[in-house]
PDB file of N, CA and C in Angstrom:
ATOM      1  N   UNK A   1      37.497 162.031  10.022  1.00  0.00           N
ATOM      2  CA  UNK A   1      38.813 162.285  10.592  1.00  0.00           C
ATOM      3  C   UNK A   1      39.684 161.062  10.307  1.00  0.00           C
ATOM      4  N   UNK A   2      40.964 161.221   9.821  1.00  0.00           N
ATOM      5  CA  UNK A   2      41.706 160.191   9.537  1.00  0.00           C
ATOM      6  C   UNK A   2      42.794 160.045  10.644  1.00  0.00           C
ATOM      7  N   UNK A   3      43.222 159.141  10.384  1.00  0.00           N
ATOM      8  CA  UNK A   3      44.777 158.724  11.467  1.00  0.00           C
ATOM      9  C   UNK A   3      45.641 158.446  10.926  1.00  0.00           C
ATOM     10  N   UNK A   4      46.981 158.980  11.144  1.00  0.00           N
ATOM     11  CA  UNK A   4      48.330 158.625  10.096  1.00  0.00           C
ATOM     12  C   UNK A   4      49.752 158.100  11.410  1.00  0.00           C
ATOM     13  N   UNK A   5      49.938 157.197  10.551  1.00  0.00           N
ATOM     14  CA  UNK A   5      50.939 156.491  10.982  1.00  0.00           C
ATOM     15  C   UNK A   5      52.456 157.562  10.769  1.00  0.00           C
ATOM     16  N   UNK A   6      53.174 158.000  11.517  1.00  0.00           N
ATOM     17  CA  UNK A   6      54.172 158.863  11.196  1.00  0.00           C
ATOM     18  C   UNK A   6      55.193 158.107  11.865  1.00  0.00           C
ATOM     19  N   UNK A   7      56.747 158.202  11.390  1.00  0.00           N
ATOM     20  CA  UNK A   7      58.371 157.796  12.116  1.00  0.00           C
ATOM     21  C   UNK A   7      59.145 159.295  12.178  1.00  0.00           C
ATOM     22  N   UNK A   8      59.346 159.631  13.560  1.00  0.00           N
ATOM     23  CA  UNK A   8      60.540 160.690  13.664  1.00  0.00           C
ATOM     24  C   UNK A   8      61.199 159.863  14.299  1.00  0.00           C
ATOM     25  N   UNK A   9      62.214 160.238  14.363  1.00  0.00           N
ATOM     26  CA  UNK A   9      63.545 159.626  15.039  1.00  0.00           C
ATOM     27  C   UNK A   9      63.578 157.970  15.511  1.00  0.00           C
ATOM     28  N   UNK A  10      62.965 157.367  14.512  1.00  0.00           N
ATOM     29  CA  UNK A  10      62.807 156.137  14.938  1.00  0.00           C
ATOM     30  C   UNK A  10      61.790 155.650  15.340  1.00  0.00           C
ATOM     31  N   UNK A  11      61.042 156.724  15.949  1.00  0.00           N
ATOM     32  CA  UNK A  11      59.626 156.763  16.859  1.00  0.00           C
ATOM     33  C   UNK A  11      58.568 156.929  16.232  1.00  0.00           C
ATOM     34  N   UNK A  12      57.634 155.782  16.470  1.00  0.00           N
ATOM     35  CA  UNK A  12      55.992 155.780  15.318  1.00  0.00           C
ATOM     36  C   UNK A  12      55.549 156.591  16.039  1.00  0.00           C
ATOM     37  N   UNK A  13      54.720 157.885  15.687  1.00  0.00           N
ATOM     38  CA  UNK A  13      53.450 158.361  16.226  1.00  0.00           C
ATOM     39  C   UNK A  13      52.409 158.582  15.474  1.00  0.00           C
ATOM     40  N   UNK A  14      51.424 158.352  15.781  1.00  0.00           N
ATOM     41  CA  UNK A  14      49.719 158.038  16.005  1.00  0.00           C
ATOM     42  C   UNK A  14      49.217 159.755  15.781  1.00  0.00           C
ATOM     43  N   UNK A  15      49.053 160.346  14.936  1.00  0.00           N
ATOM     44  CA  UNK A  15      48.292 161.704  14.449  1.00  0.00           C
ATOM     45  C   UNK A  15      47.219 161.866  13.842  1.00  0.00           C
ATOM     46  N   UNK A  16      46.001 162.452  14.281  1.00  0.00           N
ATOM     47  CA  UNK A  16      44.959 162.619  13.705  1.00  0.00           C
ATOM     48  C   UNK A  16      44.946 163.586  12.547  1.00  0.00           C
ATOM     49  N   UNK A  17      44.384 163.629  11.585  1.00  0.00           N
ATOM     50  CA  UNK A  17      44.221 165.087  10.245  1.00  0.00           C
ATOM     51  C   UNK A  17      42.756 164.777  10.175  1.00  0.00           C
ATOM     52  N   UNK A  18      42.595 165.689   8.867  1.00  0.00           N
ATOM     53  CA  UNK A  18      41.296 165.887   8.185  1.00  0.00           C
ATOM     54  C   UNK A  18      41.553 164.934   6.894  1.00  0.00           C
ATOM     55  N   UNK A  19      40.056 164.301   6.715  1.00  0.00           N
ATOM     56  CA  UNK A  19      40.301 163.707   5.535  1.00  0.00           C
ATOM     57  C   UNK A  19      40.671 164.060   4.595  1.00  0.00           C
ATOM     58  N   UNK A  20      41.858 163.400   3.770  1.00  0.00           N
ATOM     59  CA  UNK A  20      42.353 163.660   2.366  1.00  0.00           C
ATOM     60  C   UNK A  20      43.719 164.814   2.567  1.00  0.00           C
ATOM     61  N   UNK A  21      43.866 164.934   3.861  1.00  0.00           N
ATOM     62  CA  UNK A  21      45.176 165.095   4.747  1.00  0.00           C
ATOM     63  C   UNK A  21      46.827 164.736   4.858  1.00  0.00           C
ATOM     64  N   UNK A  22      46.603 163.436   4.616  1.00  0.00           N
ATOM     65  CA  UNK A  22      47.135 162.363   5.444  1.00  0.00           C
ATOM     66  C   UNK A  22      48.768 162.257   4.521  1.00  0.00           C
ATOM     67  N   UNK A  23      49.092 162.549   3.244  1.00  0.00           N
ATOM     68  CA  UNK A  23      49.865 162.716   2.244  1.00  0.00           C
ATOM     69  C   UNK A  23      50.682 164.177   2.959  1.00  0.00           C
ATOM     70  N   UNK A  24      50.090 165.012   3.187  1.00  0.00           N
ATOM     71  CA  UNK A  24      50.643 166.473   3.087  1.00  0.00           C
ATOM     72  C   UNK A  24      51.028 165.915   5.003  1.00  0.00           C
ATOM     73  N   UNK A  25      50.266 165.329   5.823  1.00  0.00           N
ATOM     74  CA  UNK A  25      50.742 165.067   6.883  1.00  0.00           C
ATOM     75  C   UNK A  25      52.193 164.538   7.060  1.00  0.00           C
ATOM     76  N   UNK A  26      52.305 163.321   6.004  1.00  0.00           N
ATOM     77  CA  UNK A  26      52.910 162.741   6.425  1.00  0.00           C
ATOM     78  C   UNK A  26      54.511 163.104   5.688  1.00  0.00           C
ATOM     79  N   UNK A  27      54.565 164.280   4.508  1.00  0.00           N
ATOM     80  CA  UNK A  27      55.221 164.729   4.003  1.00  0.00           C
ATOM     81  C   UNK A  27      55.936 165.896   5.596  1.00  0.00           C
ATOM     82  N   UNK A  28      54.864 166.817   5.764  1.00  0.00           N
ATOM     83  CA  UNK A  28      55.131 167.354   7.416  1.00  0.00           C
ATOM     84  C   UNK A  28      56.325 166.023   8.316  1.00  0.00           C
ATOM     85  N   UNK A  29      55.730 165.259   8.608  1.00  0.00           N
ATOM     86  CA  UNK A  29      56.909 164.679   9.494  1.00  0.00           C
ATOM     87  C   UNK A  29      58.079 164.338   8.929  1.00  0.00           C
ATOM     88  N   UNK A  30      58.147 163.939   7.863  1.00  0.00           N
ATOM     89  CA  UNK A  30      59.323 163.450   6.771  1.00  0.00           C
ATOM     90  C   UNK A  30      60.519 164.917   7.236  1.00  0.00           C
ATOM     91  N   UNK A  31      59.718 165.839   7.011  1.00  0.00           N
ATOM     92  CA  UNK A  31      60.621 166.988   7.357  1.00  0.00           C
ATOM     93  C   UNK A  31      61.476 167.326   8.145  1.00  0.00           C
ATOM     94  N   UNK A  32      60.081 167.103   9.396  1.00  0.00           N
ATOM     95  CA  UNK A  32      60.576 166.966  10.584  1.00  0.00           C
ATOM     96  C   UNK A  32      61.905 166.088  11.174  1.00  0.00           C
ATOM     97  N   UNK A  33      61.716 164.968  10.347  1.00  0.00           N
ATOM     98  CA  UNK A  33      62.096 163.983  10.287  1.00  0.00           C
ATOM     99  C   UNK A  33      63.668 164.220  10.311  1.00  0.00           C
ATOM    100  N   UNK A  34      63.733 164.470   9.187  1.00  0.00           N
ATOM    101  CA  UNK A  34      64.774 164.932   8.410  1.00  0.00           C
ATOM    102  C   UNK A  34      65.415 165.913   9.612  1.00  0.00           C
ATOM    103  N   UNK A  35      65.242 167.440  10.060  1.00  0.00           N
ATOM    104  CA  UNK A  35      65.532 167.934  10.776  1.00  0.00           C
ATOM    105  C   UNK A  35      66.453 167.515  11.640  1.00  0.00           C
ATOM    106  N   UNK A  36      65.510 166.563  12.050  1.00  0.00           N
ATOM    107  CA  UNK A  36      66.011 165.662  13.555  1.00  0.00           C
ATOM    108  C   UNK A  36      67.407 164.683  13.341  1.00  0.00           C
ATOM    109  N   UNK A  37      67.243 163.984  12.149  1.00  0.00           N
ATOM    110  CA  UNK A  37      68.359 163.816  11.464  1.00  0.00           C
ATOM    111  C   UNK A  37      69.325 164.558  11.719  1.00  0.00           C
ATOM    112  N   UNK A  38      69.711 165.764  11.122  1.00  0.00           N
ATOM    113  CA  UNK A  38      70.519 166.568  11.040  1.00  0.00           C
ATOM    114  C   UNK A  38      71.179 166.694  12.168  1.00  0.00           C
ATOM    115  N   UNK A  39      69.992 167.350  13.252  1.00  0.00           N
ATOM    116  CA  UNK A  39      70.912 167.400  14.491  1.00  0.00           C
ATOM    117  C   UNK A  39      71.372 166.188  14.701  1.00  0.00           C
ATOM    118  N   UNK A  40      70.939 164.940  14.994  1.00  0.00           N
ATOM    119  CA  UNK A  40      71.707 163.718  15.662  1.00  0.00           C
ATOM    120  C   UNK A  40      73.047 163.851  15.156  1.00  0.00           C
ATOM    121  N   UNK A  41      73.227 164.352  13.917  1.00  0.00           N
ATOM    122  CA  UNK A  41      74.539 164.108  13.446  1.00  0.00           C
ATOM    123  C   UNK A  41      75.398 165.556  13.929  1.00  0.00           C
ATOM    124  N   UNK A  42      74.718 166.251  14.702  1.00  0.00           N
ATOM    125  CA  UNK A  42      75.640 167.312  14.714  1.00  0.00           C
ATOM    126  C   UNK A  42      75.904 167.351  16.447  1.00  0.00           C
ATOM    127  N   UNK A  43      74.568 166.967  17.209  1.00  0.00           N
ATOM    128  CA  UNK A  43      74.822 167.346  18.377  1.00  0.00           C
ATOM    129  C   UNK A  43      74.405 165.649  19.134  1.00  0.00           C
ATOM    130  N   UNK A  44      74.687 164.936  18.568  1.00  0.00           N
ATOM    131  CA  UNK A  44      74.211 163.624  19.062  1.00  0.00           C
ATOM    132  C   UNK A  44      72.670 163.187  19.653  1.00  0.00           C
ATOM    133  N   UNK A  45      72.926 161.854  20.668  1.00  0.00           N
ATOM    134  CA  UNK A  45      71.140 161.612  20.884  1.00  0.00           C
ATOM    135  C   UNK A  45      71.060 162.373  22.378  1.00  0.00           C
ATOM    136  N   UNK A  46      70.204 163.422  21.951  1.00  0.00           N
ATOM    137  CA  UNK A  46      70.402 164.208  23.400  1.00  0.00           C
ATOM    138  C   UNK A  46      68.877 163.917  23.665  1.00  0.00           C
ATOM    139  N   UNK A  47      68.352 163.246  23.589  1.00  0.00           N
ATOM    140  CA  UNK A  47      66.702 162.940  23.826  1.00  0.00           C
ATOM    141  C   UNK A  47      65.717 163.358  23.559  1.00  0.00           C
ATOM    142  N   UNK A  48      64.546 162.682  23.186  1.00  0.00           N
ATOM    143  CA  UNK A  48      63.279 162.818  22.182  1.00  0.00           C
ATOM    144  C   UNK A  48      63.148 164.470  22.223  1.00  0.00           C
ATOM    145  N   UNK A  49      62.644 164.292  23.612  1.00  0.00           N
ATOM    146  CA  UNK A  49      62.022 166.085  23.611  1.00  0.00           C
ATOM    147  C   UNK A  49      63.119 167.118  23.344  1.00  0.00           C
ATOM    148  N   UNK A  50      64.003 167.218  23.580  1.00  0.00           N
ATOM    149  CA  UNK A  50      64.886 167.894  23.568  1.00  0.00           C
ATOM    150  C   UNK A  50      65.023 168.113  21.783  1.00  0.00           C
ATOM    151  N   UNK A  51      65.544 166.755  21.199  1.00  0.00           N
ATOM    152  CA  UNK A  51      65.442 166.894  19.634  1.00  0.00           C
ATOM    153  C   UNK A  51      64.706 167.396  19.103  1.00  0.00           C
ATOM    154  N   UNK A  52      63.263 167.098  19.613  1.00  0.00           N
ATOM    155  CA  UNK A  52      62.180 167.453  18.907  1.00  0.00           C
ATOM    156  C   UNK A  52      62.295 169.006  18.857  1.00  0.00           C
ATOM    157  N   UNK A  53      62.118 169.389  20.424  1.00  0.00           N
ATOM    158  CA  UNK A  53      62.526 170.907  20.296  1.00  0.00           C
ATOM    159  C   UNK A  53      63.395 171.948  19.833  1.00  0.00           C
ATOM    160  N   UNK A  54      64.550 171.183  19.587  1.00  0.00           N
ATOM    161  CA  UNK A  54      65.579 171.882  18.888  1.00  0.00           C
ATOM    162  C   UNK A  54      65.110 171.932  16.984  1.00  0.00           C
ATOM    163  N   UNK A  55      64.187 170.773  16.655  1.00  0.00           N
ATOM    164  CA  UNK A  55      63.968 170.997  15.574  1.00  0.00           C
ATOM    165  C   UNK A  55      62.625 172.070  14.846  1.00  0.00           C
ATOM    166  N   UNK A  56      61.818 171.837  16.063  1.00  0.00           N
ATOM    167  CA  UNK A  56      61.179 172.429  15.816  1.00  0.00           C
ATOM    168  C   UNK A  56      61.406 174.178  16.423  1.00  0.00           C
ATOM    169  N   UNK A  57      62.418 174.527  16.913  1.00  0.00           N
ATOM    170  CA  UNK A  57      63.202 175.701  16.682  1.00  0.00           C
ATOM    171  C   UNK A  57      63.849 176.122  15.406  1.00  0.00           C
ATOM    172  N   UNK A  58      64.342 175.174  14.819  1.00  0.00           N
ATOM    173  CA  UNK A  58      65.417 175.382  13.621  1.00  0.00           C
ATOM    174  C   UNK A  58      63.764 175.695  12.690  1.00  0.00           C
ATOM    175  N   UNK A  59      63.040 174.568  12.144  1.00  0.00           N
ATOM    176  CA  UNK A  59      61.896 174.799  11.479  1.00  0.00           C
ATOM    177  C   UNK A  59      61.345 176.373  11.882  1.00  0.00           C
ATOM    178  N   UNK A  60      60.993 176.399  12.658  1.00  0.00           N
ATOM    179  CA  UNK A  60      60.522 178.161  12.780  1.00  0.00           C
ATOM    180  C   UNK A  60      61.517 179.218  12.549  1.00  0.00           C
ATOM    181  N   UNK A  61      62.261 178.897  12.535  1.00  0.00           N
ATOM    182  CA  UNK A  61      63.480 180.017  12.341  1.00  0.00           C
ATOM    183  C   UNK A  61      63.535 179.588  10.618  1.00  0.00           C
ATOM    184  N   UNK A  62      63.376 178.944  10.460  1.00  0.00           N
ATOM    185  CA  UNK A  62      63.314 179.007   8.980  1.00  0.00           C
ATOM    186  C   UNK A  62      62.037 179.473   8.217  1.00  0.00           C
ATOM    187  N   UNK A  63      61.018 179.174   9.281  1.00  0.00           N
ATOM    188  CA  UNK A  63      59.747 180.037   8.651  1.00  0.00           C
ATOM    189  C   UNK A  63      59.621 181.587   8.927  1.00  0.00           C
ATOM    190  N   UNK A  64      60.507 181.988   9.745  1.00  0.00           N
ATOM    191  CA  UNK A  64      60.519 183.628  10.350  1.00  0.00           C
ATOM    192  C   UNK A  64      61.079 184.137   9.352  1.00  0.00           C
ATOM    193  N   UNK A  65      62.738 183.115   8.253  1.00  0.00           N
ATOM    194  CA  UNK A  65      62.940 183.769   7.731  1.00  0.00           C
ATOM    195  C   UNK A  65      62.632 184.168   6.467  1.00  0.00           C
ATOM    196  N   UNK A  66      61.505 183.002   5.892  1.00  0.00           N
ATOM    197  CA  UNK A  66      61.213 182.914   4.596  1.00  0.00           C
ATOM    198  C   UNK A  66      59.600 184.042   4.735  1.00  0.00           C
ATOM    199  N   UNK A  67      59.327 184.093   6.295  1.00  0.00           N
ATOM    200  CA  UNK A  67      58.183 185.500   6.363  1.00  0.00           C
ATOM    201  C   UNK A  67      59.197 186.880   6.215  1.00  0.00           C
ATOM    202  N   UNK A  68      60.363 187.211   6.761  1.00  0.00           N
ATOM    203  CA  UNK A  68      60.254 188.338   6.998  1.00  0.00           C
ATOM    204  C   UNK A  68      60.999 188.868   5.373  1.00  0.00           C
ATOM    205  N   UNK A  69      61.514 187.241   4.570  1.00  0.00           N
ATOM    206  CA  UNK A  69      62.126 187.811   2.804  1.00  0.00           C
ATOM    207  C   UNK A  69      60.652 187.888   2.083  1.00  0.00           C
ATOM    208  N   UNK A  70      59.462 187.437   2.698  1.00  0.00           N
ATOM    209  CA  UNK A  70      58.550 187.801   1.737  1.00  0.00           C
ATOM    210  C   UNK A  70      57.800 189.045   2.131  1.00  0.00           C
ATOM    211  N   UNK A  71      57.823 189.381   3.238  1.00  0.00           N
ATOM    212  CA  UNK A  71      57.556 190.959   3.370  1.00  0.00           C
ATOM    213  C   UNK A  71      58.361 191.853   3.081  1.00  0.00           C
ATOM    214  N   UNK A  72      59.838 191.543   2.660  1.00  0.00           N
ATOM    215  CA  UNK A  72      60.524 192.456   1.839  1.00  0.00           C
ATOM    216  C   UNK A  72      60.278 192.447   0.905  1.00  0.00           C
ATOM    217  N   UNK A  73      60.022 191.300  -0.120  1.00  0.00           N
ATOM    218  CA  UNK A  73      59.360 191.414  -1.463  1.00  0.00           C
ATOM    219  C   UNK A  73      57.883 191.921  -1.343  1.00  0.00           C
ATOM    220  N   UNK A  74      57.146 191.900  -0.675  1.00  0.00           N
ATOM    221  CA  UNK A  74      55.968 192.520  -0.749  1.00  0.00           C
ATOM    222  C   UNK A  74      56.316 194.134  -0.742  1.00  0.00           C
ATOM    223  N   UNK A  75      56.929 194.574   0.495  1.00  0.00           N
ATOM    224  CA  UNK A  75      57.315 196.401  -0.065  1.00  0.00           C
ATOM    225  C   UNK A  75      58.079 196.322  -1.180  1.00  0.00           C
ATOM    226  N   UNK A  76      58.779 195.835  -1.530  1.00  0.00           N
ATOM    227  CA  UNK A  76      59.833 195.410  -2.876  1.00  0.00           C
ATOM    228  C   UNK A  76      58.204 195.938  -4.617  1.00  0.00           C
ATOM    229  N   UNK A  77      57.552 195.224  -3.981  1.00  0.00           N
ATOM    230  CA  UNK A  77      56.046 195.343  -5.020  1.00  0.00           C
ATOM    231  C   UNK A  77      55.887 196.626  -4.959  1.00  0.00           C
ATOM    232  N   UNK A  78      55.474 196.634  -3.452  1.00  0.00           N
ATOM    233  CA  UNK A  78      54.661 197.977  -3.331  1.00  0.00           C
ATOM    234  C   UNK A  78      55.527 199.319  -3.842  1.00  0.00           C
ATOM    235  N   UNK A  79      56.189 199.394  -3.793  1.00  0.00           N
ATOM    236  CA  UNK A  79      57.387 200.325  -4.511  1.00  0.00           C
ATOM    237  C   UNK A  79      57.112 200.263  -5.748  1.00  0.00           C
ATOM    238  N   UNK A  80      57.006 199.221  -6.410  1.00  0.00           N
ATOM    239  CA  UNK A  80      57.479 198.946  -7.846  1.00  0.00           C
ATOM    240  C   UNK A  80      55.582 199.384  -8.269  1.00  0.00           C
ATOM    241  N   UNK A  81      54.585 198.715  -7.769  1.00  0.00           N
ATOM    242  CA  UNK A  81      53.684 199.556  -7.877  1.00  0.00           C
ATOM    243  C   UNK A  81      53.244 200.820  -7.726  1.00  0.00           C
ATOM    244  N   UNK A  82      53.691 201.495  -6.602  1.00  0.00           N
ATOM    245  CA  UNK A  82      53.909 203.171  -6.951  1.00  0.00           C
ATOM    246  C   UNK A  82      55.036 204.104  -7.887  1.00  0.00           C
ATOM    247  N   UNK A  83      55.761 203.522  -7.867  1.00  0.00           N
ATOM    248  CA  UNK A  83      56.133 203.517  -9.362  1.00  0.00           C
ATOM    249  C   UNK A  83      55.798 203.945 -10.495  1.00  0.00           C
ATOM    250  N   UNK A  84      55.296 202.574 -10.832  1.00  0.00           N
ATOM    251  CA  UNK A  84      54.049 201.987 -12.154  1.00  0.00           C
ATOM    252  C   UNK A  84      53.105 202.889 -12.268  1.00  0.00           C
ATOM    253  N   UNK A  85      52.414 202.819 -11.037  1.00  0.00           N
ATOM    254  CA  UNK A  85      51.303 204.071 -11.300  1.00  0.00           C
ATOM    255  C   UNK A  85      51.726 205.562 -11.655  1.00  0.00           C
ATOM    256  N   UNK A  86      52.803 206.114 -10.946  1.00  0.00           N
ATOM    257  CA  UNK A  86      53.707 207.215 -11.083  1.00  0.00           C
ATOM    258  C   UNK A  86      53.759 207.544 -12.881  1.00  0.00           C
ATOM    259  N   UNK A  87      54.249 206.500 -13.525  1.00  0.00           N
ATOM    260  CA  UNK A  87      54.513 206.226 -14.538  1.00  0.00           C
ATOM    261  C   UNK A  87      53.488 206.671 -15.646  1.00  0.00           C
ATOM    262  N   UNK A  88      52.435 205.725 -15.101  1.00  0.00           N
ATOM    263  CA  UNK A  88      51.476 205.910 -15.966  1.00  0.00           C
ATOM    264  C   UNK A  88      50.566 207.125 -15.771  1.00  0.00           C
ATOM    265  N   UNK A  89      50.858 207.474 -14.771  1.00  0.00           N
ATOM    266  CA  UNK A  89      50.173 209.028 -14.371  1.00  0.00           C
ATOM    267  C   UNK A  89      50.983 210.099 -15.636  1.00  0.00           C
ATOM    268  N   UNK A  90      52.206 209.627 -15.473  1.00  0.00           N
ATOM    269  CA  UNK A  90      52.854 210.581 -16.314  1.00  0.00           C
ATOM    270  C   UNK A  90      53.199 210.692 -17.542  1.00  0.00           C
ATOM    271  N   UNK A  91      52.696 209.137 -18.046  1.00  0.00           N
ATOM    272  CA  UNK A  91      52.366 209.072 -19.626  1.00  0.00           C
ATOM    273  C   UNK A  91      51.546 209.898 -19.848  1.00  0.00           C
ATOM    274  N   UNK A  92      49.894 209.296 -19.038  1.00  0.00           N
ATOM    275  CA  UNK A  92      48.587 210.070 -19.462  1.00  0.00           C
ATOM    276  C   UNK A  92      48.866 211.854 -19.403  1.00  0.00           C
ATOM    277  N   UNK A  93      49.792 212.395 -18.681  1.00  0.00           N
ATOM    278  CA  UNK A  93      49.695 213.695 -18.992  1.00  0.00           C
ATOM    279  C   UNK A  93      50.446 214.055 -19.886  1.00  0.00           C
ATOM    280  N   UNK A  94      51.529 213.250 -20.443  1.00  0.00           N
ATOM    281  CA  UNK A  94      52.141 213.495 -21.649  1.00  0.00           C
ATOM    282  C   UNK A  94      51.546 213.809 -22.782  1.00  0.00           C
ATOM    283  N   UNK A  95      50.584 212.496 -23.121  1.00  0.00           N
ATOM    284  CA  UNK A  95      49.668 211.805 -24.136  1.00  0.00           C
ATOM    285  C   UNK A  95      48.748 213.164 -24.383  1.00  0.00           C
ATOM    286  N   UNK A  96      48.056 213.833 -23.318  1.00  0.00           N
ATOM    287  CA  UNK A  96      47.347 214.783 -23.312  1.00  0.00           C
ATOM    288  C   UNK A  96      47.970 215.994 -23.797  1.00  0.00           C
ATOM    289  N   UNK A  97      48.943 216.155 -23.221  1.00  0.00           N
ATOM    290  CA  UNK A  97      50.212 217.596 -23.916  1.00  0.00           C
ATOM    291  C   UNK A  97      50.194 217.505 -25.099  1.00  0.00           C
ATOM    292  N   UNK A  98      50.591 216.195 -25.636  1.00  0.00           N
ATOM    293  CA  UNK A  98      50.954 215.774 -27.368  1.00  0.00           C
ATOM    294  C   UNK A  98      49.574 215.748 -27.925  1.00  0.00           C
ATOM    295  N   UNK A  99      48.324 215.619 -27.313  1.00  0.00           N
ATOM    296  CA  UNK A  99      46.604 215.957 -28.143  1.00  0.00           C
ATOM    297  C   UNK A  99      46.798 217.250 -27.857  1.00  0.00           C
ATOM    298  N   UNK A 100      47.277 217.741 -27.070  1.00  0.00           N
ATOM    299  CA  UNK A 100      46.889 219.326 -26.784  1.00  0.00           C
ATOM    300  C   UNK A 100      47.623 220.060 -28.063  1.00  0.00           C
ATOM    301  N   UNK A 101      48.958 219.516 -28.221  1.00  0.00           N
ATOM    302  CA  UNK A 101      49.784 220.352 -29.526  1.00  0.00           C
ATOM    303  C   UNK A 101      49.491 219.739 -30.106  1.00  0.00           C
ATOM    304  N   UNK A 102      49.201 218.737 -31.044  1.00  0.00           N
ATOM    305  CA  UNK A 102      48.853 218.662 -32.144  1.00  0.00           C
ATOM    306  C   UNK A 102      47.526 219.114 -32.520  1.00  0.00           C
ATOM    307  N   UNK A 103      46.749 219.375 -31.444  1.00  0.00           N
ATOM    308  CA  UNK A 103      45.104 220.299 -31.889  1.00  0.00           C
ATOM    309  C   UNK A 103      45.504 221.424 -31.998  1.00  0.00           C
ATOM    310  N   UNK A 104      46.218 222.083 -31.812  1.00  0.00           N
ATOM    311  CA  UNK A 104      46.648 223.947 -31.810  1.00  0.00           C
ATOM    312  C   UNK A 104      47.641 224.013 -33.008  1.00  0.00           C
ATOM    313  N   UNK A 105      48.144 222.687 -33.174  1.00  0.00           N
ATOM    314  CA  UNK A 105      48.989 222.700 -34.315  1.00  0.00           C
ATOM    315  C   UNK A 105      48.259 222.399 -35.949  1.00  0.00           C
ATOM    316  N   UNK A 106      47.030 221.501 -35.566  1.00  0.00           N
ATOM    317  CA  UNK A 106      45.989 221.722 -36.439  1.00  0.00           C
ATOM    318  C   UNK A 106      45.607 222.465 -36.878  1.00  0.00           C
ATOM    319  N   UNK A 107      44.925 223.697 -36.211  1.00  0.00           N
ATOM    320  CA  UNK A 107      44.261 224.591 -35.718  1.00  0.00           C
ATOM    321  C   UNK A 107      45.426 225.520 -36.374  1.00  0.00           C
ATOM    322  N   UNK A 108      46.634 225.751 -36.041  1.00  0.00           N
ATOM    323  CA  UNK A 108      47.252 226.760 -36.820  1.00  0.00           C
ATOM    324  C   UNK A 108      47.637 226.886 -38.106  1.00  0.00           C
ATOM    325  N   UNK A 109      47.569 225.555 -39.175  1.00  0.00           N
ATOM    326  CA  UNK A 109      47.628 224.871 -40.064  1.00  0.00           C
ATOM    327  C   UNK A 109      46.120 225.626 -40.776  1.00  0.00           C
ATOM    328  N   UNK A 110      45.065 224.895 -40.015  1.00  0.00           N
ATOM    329  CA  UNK A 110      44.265 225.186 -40.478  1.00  0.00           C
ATOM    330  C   UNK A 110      43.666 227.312 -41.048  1.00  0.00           C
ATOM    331  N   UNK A 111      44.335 227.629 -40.002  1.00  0.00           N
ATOM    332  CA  UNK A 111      44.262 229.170 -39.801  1.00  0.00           C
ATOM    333  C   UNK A 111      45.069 229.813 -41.334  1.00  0.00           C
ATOM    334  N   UNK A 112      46.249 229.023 -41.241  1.00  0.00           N
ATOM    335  CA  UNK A 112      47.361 229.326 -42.224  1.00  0.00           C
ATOM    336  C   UNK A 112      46.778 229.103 -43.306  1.00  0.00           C
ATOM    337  N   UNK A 113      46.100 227.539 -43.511  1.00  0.00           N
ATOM    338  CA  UNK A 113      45.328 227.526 -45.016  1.00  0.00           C
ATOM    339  C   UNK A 113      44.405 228.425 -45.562  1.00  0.00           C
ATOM    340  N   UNK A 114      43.574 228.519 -44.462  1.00  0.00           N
ATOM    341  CA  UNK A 114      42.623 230.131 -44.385  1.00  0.00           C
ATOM    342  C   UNK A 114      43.627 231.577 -45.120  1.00  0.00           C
ATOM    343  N   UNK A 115      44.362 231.611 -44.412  1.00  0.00           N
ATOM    344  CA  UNK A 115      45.285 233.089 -44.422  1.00  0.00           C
ATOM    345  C   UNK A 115      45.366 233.147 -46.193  1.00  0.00           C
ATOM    346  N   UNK A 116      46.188 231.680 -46.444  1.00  0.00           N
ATOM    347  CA  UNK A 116      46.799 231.354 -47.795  1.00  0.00           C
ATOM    348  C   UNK A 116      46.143 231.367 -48.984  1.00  0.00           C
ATOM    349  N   UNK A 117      45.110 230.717 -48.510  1.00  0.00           N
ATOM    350  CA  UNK A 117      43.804 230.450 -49.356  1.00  0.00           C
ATOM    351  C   UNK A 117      42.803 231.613 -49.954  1.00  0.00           C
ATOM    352  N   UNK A 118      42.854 232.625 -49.528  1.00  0.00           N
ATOM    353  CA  UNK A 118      42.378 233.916 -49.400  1.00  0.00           C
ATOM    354  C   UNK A 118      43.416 234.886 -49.841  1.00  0.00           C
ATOM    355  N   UNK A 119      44.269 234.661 -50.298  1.00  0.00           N
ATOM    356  CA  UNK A 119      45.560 235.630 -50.255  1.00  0.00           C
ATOM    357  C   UNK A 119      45.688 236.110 -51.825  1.00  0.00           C
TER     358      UNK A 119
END
């Protein structure tokens, strides 16, 4: 278990991770970081917890919205995969129509050479 030294708002805190962690941790608070930033400049120093919470509101609201655009692209797929399959359902019965006439079209060719051939 490792320990990482982190700064939000000025403030060191003391966080435990998993080893080989500690990079992606500390990229996490930078964020945070940042966040907190933002508000000070918008709504001033309204105090630790309070900041913290307002940021870590804004952060989830930004993860609600980047979940609920990737479950639109996921039905966005799923569409485009029924589709696709649609598609190819309806090649393969094409493909089969076009073996089907050109064997009867063989086949009548062949009949005709018969007919001709004999004539």
């Amino acid at each position: 278990m490792a320990v990482v030294n982190v700064m939000v708002n000025g403030r060191a805190y003391t966080i435990a991770c998993d080893d080989g962690e500690e990079d992606h941790l500390r990229e996490l608070a930078a964020h945070v970081d940042g966040r907190v930033k933002e508000l000070l400049s918008s709504v001033g120093q309204v105090g630790d917890s309070r900041l913290l919470l307002m940021a870590a509101l804004l952060i989830t609201d930004d993860m609600f919205d980047a979940q609920r655009k990737l479950d639109a692209h996921r039905e966005h797929v799923g569409v485009l995969n029924g589709a696709h399959d649609e598609l190819a359902e309806r090649l393969e019965q094409s493909e089969a129509s076009a073996a089907e006439a050109l064997e009867k079209a063989a086949l009548r060719m062949e009949e005709m050479a018969r007919q001709f051939g004999h004539a």
